[in-house]
Protein backbone atom coordinates (compact mmCIF):
# COMPACT_ATOMS: atom_id res chain seq x y z
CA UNK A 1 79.52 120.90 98.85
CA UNK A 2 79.92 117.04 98.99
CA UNK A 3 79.83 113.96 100.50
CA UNK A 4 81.59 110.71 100.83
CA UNK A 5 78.96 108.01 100.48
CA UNK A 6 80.66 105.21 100.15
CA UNK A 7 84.23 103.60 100.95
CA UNK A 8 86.97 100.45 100.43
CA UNK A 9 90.51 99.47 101.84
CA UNK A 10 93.08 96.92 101.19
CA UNK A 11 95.68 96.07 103.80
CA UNK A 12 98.54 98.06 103.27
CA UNK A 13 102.39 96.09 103.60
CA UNK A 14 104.06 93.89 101.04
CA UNK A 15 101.40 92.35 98.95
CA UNK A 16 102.77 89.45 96.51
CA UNK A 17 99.79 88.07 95.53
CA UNK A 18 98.78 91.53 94.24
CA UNK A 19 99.03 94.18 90.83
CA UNK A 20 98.43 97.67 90.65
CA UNK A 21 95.82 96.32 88.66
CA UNK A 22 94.07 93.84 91.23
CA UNK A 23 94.39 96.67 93.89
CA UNK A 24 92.44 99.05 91.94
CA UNK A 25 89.74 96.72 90.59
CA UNK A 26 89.22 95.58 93.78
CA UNK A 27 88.92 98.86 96.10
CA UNK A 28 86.84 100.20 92.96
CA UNK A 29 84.04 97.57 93.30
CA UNK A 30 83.55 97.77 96.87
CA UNK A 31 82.96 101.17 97.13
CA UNK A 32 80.77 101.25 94.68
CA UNK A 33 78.75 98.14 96.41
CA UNK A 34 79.43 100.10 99.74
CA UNK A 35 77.69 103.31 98.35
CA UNK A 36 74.76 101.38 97.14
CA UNK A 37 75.35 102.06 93.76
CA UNK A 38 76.10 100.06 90.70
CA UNK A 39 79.16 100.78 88.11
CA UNK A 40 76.57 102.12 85.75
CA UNK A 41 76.06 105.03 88.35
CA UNK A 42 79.38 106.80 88.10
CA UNK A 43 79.76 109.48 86.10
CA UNK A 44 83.82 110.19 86.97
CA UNK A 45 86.59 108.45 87.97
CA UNK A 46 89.89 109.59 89.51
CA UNK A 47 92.89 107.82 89.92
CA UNK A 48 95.49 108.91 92.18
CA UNK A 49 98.78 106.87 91.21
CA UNK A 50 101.94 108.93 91.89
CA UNK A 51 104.21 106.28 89.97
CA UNK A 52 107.51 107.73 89.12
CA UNK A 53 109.29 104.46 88.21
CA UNK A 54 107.50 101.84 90.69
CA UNK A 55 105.19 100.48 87.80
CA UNK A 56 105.83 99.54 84.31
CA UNK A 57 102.84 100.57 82.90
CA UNK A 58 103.08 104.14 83.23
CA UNK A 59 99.67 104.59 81.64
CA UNK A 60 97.34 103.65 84.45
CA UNK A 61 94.28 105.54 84.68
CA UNK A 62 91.89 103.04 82.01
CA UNK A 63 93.05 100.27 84.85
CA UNK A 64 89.95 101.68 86.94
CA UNK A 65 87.83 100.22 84.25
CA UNK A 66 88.55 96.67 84.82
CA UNK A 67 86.84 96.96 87.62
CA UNK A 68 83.82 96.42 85.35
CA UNK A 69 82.35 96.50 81.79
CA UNK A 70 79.45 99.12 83.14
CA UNK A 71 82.56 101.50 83.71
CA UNK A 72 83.72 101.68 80.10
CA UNK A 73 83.21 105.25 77.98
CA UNK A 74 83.03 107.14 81.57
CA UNK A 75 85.74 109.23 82.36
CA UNK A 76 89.03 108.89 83.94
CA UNK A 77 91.67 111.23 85.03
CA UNK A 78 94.78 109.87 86.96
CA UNK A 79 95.85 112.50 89.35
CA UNK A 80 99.59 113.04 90.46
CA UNK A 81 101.00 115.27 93.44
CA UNK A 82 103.68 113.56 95.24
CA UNK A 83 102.83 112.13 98.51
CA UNK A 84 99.36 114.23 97.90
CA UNK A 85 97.98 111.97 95.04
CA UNK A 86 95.37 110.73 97.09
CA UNK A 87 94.18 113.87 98.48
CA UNK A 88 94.54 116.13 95.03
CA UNK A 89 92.81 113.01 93.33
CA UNK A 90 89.81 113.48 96.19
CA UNK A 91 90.11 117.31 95.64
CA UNK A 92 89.78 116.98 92.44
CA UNK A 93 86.44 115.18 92.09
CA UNK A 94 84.70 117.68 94.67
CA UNK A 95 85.32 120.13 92.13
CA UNK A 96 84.16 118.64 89.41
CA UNK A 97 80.62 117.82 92.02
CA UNK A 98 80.70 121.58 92.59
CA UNK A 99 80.54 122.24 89.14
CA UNK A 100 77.89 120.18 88.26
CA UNK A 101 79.67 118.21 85.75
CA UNK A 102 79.38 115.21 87.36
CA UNK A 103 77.15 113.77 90.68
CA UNK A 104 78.75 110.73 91.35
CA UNK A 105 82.49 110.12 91.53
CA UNK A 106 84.49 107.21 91.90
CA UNK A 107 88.14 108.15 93.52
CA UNK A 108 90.57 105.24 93.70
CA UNK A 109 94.22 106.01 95.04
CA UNK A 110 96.91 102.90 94.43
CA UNK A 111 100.11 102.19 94.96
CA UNK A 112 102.83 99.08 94.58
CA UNK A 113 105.73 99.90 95.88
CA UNK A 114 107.81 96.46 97.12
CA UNK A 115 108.55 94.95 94.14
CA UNK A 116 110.88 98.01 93.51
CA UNK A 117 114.56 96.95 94.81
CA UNK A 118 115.66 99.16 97.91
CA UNK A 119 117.95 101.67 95.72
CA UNK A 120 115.49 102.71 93.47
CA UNK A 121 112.80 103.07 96.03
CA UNK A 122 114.98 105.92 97.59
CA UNK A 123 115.63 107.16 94.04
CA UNK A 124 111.90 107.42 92.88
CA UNK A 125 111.25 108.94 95.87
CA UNK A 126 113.68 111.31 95.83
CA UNK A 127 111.86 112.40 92.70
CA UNK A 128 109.68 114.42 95.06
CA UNK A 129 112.12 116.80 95.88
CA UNK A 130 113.85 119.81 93.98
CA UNK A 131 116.65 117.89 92.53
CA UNK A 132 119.13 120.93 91.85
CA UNK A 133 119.66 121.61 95.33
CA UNK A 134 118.52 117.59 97.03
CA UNK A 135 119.16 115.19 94.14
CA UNK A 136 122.35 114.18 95.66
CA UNK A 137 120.80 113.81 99.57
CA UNK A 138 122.31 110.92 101.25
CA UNK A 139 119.44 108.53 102.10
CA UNK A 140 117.27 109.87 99.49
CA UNK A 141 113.80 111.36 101.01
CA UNK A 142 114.72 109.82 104.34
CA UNK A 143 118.40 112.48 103.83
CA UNK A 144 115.58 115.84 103.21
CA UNK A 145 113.87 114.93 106.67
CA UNK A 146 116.97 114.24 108.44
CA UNK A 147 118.31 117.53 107.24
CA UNK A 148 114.64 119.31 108.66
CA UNK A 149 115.33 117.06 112.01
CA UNK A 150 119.16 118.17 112.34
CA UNK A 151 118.16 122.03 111.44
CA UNK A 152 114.96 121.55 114.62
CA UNK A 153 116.78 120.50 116.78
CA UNK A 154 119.79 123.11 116.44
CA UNK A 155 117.05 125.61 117.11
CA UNK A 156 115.00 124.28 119.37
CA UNK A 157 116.74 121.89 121.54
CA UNK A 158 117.65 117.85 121.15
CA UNK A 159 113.64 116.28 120.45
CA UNK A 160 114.76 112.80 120.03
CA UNK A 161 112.39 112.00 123.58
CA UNK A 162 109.14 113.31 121.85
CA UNK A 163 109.94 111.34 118.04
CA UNK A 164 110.37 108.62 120.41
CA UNK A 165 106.78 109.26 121.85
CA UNK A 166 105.27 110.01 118.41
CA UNK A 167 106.72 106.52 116.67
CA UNK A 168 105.56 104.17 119.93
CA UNK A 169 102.29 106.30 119.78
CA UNK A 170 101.71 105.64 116.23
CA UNK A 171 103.04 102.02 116.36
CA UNK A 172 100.45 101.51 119.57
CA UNK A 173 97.74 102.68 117.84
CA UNK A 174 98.29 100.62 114.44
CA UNK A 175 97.89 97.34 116.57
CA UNK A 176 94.53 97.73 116.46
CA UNK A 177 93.93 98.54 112.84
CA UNK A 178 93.26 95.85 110.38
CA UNK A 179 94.34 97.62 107.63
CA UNK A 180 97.73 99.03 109.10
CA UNK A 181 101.26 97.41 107.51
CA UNK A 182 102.97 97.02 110.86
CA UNK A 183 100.53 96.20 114.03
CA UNK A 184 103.50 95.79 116.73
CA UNK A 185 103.69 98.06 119.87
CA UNK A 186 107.43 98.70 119.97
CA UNK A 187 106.89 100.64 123.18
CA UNK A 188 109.49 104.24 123.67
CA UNK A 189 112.47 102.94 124.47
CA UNK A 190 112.97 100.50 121.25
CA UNK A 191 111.95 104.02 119.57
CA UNK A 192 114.20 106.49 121.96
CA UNK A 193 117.26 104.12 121.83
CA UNK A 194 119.77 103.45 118.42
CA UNK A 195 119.66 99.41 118.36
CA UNK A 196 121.20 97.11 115.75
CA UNK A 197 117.23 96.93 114.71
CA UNK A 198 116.73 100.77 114.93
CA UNK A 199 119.67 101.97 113.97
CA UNK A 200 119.99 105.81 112.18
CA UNK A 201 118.84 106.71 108.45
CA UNK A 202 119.40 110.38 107.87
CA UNK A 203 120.54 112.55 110.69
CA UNK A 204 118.90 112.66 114.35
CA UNK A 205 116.12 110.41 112.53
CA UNK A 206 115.96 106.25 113.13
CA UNK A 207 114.53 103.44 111.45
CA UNK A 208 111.37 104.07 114.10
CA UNK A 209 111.17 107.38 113.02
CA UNK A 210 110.23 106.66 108.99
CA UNK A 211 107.43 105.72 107.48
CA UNK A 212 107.18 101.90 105.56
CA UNK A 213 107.64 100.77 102.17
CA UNK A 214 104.12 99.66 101.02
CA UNK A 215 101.92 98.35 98.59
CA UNK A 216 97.77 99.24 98.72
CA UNK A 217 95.09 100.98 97.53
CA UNK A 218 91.90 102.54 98.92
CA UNK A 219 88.67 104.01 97.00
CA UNK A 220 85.72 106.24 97.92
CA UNK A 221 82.83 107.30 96.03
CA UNK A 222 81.50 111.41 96.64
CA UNK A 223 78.60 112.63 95.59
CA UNK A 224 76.80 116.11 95.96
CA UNK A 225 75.41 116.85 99.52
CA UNK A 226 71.44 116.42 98.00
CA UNK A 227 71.84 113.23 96.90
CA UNK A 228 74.29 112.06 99.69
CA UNK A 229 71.09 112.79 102.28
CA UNK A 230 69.38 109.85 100.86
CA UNK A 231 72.55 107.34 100.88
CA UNK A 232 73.17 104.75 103.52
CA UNK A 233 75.53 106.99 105.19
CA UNK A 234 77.02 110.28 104.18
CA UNK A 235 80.29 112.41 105.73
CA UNK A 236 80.38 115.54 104.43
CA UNK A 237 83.71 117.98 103.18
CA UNK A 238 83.09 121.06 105.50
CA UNK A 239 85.79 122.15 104.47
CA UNK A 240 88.91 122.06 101.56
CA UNK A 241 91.69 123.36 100.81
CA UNK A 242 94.93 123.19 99.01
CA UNK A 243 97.92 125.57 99.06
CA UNK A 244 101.41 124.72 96.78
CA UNK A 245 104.49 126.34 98.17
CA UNK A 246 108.13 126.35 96.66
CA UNK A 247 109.42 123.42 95.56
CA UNK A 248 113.18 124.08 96.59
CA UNK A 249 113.65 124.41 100.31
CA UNK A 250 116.07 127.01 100.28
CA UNK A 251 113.21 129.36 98.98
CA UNK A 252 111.28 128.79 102.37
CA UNK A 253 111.99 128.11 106.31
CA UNK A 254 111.58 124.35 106.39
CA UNK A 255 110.84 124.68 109.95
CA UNK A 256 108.14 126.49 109.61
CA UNK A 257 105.60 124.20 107.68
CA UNK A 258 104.26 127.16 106.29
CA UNK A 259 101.56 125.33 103.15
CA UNK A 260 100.89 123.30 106.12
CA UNK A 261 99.78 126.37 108.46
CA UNK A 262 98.36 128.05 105.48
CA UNK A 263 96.27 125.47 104.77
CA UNK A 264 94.89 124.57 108.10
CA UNK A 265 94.00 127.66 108.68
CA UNK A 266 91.82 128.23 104.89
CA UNK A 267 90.00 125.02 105.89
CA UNK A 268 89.79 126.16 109.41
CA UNK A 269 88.51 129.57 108.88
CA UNK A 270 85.68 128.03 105.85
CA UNK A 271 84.56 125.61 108.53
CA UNK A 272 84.25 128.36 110.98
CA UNK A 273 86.02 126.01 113.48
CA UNK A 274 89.37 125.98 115.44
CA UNK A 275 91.54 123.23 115.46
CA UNK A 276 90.27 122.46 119.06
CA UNK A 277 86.86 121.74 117.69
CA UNK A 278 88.04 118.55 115.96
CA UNK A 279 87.76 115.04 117.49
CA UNK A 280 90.26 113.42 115.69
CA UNK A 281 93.27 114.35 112.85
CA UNK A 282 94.70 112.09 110.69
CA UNK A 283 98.05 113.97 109.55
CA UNK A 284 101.38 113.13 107.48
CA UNK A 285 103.56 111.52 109.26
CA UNK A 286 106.09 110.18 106.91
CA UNK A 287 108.39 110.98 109.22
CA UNK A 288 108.14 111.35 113.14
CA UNK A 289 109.96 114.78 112.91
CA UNK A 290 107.00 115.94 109.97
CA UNK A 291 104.18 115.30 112.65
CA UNK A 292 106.06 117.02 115.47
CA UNK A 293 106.49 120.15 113.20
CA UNK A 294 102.42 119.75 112.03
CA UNK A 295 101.47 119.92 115.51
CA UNK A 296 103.10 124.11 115.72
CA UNK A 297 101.67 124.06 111.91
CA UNK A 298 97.92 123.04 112.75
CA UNK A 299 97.93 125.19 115.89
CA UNK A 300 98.25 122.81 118.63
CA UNK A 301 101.28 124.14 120.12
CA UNK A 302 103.14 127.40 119.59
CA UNK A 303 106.48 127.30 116.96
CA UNK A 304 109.37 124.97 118.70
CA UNK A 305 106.80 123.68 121.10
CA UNK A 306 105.45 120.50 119.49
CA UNK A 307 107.17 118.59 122.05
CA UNK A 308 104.40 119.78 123.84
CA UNK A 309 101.81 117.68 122.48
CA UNK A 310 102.75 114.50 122.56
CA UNK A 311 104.97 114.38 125.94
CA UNK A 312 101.29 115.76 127.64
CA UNK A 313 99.59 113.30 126.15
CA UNK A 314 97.57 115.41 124.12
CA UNK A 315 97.73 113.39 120.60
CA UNK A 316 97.13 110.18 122.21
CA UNK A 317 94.21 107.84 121.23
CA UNK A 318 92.48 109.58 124.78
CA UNK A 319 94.04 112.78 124.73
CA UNK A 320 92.04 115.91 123.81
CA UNK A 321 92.94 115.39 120.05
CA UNK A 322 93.78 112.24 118.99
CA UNK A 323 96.48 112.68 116.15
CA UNK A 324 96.94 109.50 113.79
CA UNK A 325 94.91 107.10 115.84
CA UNK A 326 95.42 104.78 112.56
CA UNK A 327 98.84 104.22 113.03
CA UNK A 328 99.09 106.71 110.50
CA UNK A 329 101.71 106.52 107.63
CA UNK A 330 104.46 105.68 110.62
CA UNK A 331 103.00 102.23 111.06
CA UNK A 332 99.52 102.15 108.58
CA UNK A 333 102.37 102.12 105.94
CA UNK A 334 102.38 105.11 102.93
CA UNK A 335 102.00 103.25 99.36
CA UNK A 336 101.94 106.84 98.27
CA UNK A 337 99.19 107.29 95.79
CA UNK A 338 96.61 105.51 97.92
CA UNK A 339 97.53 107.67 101.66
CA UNK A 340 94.93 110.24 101.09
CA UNK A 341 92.69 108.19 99.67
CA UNK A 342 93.02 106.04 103.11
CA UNK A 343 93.01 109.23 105.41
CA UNK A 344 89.36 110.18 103.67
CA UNK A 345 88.31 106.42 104.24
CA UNK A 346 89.47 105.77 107.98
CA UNK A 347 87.79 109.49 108.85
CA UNK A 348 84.42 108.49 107.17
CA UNK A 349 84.52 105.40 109.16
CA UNK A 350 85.46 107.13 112.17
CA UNK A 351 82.73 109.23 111.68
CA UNK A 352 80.25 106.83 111.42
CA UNK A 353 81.16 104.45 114.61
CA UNK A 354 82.38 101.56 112.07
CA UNK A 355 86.53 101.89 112.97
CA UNK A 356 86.55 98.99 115.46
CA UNK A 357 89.51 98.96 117.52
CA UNK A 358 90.55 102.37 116.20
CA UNK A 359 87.80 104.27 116.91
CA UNK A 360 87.56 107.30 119.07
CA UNK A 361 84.73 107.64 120.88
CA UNK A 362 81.77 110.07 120.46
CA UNK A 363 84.21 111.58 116.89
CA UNK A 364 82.24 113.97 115.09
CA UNK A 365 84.86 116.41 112.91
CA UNK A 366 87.63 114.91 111.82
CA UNK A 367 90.65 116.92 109.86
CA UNK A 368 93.40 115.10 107.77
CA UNK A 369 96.40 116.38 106.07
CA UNK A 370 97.86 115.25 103.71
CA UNK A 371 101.48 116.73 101.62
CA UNK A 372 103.42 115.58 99.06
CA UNK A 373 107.40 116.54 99.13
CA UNK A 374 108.80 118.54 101.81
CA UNK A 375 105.85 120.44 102.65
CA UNK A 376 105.30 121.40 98.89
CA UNK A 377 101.67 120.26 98.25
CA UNK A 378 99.74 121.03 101.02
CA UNK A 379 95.67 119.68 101.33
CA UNK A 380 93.18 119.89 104.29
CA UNK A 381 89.69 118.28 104.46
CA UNK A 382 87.37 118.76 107.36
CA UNK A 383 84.65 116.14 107.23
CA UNK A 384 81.84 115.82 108.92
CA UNK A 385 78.91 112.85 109.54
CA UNK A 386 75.86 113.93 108.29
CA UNK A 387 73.94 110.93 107.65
């Protein structure tokens, strides 16, 4: 299929100092030096830049080219998929590998997102949702989620206890990455407990329980297996896959995560594995209630059971599947367009032993997913080291 060869990653959180521009440049010439490779050497470029009113210049894809002269007359796509940018930007360039139009790819995923005042920042994102039926939704995205919590836990019992788990879990584990927005172990009772500092947003859901505003990028350069066995290093897609569902929630059980189970289990069934068989996943937590709900998506536990997984320890950095041991969006921060971008990065290096103080031990599969809206865009990678 294909494999990531080479990778870069700013530090996600409020970056003054930087432009969507400097971001991209940046991540774009250190994954090319990571790979080996020289600008000259890419045939493709993808940008994944979701946009919708953060930047000015709407027109963002040439951007990548600043990056350096050798990059000029090569193409560039910019990629867009709500909080799935990244990943459909990353999807995107393994199929043009697969079909032999190109062997080296350059994907870069950006975002600036803090130099947007609060009310718009709710507004853009809101943008992400079917606006007939959510365009009024008190507290913007943050309202849809809360609305998802409120609906769980009238069916399945009060969860606040394991979001409380899930936030200090993610929190915990984002001390120890360099790259993460927010590396402060807040512990479960700040989480558990409404506090002048944590007080509600949207329904059952606290400040603890959503992800950050952030500003970042993150690049990675793929190539076709072949060539990727005589690179540096090498993690390889086992497995893709991408399902779109409804965009207005009334058309679907929202508790359900359906494109979320339906997508696991294409990418699960390719890579002839079970979700048991992975050492680590890196998954979407924009919101504590979205991870609890991926857990009964991605198999772990059965529907109305996700509880399970993190109040047993399972998801923790030891436990028998590690689940976000980034920080993940939750504390790693989500500057939207670069997230999947990121997830693809922080695998490969898990994969390879070079995480530091976020590594798990011994990893060897790693899954990520990765959704944009309320579990509208839906995309799964299974990677695998194999150089």
């Amino acid at each position: 299929m294909a494999a990531i060869i080479g990778w870069a990653h700013t530090p996600f959180g409020k970056l003054v100092d930087e432009t969507v521009e400097s971001l991209v440049t940046k991540v774009a010439r250190e994954a090319i030096a990571d790979a080996g490779l020289e600008a000259k050497d890419i045939d493709e470029i993808y940008l994944g830049h979701f946009n919708a009113g953060f930047s000015k210049q709407e027109f963002t894809a040439s951007l990548v080219l600043q990056a350096s002269d050798d990059l000029r007359f090569k193409p560039v796509t910019r990629v867009e998929n709500a909080c799935a940018t990244g990943s459909a930007a990353i999807h995107q360039a393994v199929k043009s590998i697969e079909a032999k139009q190109a062997r080296r790819v350059l994907v870069v995923g950006v975002e600036q997102m803090t130099t947007t005042p609060g009310r718009e920042v709710g507004e853009n994102l809101l943008k992400a949702s079917y606006l007939p039926e959510d365009g009024d939704t008190p507290a913007g995205f943050a309202g849809v989620f809360g609305k998802i919590a409120g609906l769980y836990f009238d069916k399945y019992g009060d969860n606040t206890e394991a979001l409380a788990h899930i936030a200090a879990k993610n929190h915990l584990n984002g001390v120890d990455n360099p790259y993460a927005q927010m590396r402060k172990d807040l512990g479960v009772d700040f989480c558990r407990a409404e506090s002048e500092k944590n007080p509600f947003v949207a329904g059952p859901l606290k400040r603890t329980d959503c992800s950050l505003v952030s500003d970042g990028a993150a690049a990675v350069v793929i190539t076709d297996t072949q060539s990727a066995l005589s690179a540096k290093k090498a993690v390889a897609f086992r497995s893709l896959a991408h399902v779109q569902d409804f965009l207005p929630m009334s058309k679907r059980d929202v508790l359900k995560f359906d494109g979320c189970r339906v997508a696991w289990g294409q990418a699960l069934d390719k890579a002839n594995l079970s979700v048991h068989d992975l050492s680590l996943v890196e998954t979407h937590d924009c919101f504590t209630i979205a991870e609890l709900i991926e857990y009964e998506a991605m198999g772990l536990t059965a529907e109305g059971k996700g509880a399970d997984a993190i109040l047993e320890g399972w998801t923790l950095k030891n436990g028998k599947l590690p689940v976000n041991p980034s920080g993940g969006l939750k504390a790693k921060g989500h500057p939207i367009g670069a997230t999947g971008v990121s997830m693809h990065a922080l695998c490969a290096m898990q994969l390879t032993g070079t995480a530091g103080g976020i590594q798990v031990p011994g990893a060897e599969l790693a899954g990520i997913f990765n959704m944009g809206g309320a579990v509208v865009a839906n995309y799964v990678s299974i990677l695998q080291r194999i150089r």
